[in-house]
C-alpha atoms as a PDB file:
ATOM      1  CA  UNK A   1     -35.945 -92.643   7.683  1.00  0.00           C
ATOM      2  CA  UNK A   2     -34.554 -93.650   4.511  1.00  0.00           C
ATOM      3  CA  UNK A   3     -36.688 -96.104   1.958  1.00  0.00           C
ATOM      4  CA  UNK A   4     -34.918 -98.270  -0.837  1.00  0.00           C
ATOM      5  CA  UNK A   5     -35.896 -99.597  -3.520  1.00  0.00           C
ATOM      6  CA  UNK A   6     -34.667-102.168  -5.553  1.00  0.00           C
ATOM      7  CA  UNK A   7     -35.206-103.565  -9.171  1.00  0.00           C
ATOM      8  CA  UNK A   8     -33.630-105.064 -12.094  1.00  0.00           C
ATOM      9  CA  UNK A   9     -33.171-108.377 -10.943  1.00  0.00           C
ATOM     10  CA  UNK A  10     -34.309-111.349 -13.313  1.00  0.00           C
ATOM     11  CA  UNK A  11     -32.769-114.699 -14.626  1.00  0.00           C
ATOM     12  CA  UNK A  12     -29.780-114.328 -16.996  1.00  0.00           C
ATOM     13  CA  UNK A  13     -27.827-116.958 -18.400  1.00  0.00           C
ATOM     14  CA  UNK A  14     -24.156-117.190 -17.320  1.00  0.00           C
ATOM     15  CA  UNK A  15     -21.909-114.522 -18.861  1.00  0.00           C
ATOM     16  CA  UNK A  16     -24.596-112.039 -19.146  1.00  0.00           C
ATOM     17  CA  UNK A  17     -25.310-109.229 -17.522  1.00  0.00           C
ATOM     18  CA  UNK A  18     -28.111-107.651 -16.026  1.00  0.00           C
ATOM     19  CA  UNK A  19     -28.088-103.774 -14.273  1.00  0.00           C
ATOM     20  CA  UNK A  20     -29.744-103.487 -10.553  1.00  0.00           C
ATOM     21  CA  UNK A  21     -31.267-100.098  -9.474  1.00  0.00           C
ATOM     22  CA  UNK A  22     -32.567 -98.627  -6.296  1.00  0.00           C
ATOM     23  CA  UNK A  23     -34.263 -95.355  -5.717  1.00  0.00           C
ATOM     24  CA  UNK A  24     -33.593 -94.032  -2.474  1.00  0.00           C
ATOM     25  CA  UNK A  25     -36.521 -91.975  -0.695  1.00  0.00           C
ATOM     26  CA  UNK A  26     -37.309 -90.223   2.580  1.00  0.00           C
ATOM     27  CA  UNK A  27     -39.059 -86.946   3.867  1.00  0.00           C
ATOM     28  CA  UNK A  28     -35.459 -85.532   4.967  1.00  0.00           C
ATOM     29  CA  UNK A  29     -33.632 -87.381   2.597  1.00  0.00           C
ATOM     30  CA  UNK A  30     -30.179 -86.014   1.325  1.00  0.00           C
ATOM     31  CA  UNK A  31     -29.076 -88.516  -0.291  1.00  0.00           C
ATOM     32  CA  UNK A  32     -25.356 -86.875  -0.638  1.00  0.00           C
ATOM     33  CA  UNK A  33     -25.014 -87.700   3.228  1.00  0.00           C
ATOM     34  CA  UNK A  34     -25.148 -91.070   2.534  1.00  0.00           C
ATOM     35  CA  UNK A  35     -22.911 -94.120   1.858  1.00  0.00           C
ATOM     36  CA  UNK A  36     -24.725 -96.194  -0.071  1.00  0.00           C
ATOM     37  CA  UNK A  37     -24.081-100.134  -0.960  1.00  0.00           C
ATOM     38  CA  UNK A  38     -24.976-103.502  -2.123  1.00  0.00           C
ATOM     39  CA  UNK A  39     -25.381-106.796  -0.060  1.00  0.00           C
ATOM     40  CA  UNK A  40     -26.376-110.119  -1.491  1.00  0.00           C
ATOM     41  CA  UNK A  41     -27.261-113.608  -0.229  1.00  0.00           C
ATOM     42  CA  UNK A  42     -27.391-117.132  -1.432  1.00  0.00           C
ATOM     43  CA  UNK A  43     -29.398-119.816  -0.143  1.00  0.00           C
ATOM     44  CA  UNK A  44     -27.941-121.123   2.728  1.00  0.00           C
ATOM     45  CA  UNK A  45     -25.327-118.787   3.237  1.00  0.00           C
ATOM     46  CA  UNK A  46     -24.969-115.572   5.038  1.00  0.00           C
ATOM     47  CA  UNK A  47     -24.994-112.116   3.736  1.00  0.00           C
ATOM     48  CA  UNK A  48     -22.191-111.027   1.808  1.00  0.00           C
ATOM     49  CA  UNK A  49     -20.570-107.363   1.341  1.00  0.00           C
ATOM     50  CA  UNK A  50     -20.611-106.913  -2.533  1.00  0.00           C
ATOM     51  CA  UNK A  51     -19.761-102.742  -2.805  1.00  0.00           C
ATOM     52  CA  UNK A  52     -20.218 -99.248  -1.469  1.00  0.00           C
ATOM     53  CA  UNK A  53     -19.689 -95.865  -2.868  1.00  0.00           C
ATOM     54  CA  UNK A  54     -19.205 -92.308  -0.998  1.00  0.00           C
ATOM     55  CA  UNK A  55     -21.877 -89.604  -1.322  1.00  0.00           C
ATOM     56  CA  UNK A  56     -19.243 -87.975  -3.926  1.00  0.00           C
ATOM     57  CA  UNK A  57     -19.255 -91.398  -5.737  1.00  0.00           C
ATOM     58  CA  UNK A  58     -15.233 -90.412  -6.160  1.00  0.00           C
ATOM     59  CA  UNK A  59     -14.343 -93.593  -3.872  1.00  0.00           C
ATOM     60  CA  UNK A  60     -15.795 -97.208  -4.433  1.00  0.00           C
ATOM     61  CA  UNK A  61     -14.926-100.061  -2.573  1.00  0.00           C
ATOM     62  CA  UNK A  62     -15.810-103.878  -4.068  1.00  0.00           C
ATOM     63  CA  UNK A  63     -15.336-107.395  -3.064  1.00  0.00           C
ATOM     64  CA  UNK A  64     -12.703-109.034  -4.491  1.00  0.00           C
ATOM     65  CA  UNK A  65     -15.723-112.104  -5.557  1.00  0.00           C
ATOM     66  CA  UNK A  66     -17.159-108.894  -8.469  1.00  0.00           C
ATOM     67  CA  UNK A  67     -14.300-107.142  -8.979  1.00  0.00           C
ATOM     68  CA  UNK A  68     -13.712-106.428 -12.474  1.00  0.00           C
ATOM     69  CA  UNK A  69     -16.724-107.630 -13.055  1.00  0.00           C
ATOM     70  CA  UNK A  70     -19.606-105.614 -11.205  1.00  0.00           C
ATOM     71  CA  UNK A  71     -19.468-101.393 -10.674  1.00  0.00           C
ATOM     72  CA  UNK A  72     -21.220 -99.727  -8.292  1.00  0.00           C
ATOM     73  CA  UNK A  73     -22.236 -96.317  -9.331  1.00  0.00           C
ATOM     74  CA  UNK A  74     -24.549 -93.285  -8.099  1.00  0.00           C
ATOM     75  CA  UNK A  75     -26.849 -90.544  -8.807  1.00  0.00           C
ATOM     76  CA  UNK A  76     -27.139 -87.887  -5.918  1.00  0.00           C
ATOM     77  CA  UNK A  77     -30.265 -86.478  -7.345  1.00  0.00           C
ATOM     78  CA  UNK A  78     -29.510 -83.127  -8.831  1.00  0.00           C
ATOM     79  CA  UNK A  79     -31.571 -81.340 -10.887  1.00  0.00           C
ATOM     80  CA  UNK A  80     -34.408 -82.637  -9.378  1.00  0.00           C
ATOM     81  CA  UNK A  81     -33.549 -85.950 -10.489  1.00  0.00           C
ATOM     82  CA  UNK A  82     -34.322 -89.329  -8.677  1.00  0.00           C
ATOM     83  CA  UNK A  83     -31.667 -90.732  -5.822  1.00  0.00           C
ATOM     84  CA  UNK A  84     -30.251 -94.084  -7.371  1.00  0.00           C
ATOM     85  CA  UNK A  85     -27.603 -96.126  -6.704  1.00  0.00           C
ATOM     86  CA  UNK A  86     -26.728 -98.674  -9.538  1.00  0.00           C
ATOM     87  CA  UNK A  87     -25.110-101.969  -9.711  1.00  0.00           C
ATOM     88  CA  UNK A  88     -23.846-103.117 -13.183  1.00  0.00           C
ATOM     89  CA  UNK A  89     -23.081-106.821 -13.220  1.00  0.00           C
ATOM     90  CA  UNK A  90     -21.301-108.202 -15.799  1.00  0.00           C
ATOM     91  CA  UNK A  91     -19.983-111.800 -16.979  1.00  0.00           C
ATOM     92  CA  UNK A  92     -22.506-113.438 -14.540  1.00  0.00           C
ATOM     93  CA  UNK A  93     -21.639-117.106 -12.709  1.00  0.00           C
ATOM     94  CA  UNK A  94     -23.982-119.151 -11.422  1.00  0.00           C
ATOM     95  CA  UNK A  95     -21.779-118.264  -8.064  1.00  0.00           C
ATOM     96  CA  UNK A  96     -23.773-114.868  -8.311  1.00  0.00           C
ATOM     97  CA  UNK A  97     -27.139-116.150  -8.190  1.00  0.00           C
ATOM     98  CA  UNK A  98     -28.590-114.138  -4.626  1.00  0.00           C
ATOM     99  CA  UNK A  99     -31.043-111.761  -3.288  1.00  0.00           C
ATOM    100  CA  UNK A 100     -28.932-108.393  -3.862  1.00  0.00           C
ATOM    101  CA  UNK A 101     -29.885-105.951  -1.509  1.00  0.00           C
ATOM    102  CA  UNK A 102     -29.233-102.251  -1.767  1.00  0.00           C
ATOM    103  CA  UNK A 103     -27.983-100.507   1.711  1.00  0.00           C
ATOM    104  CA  UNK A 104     -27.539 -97.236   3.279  1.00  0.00           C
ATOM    105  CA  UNK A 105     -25.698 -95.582   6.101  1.00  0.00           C
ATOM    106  CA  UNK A 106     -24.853 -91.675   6.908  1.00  0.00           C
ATOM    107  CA  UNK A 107     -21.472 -90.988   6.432  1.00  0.00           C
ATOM    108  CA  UNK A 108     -20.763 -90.265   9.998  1.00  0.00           C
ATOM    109  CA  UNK A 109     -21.459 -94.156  10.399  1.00  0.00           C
ATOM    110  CA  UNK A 110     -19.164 -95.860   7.843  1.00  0.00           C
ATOM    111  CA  UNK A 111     -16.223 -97.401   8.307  1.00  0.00           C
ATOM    112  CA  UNK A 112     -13.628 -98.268   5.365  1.00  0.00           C
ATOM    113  CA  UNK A 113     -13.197-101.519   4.933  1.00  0.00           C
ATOM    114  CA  UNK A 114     -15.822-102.878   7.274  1.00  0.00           C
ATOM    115  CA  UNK A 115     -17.661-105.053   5.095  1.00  0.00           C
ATOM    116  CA  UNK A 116     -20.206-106.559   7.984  1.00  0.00           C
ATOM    117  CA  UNK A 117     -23.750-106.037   8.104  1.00  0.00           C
ATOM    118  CA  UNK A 118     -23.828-103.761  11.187  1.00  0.00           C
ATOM    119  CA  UNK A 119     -23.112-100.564   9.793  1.00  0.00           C
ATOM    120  CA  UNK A 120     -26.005-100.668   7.613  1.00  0.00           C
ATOM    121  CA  UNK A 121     -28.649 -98.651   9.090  1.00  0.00           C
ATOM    122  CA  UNK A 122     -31.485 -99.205   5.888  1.00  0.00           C
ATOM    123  CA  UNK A 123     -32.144-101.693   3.982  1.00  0.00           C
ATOM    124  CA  UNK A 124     -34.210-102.436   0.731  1.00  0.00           C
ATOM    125  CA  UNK A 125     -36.437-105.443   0.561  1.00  0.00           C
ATOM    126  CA  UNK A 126     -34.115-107.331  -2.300  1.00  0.00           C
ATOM    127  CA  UNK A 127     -34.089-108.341  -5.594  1.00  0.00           C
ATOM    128  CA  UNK A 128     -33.569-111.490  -7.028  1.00  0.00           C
ATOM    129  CA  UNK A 129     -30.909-112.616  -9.202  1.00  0.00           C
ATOM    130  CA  UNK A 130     -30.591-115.951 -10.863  1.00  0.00           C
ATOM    131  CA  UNK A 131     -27.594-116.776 -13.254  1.00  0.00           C
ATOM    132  CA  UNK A 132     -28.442-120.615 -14.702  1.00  0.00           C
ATOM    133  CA  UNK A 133     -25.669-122.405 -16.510  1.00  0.00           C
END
């Protein structure tokens, strides 16, 4: 089992930025064997792919709604350091206001490209963000 925790979300005004984290946990964790991503959803509207990044963090995939905008980045927990997978948001719309979700899946499970919710084996419990205008 994998646990995920998110934080950092809050209420920003548009064309700020705000920085999401989530610590990834689990008895036989590794968290290098792991894709790791971020969902988010709007009210009303169904959960959307925002980006992933490879246990190596050397490949990142993000939708083309953040790009140039949002990175996706990762700490594999070296050194005794914590497993987190960050989200850096910048010049925030309104458009972005969701529940953002971090989201895991062993590498032998992802598929390039697929940005559907299937894949995802864990999820986190969310983290609001609200951009007001």
């Amino acid at each position: 089992q994998v646990q995920l925790v998110e934080s950092g979300g809050g209420l920003v005004q548009a064309g700020g930025s705000l920085r999401l984290s989530c610590e990834a946990s689990g008895r036989t964790l590794t968290l290098s064997n792991y894709v790791m991503g971020w969902f988010r959803q709007a009210p009303g509207k169904e959960r959307e792919f925002v980006a992933a990044i490879t246990r190596s963090g050397g490949s990142t995939q993000h939708a083309d709604s953040v790009k140039g905008r949002f990175t996706i980045s990762r700490d594999n927990g070296n050194n005794n350091a914590k497993n987190m997978v960050y989200l850096q948001m910048n010049s925030l719309t309104p458009e972005d206001t969701a529940v953002y979700y971090c989201v895991a899946t062993h590498l032998l499970r992802y598929r390039v490209g697929d940005t559907t919710t299937t894949q995802w084996a864990y999820w986190g419990q969310g983290t609001q963000v609200t951009v007001s205008s």
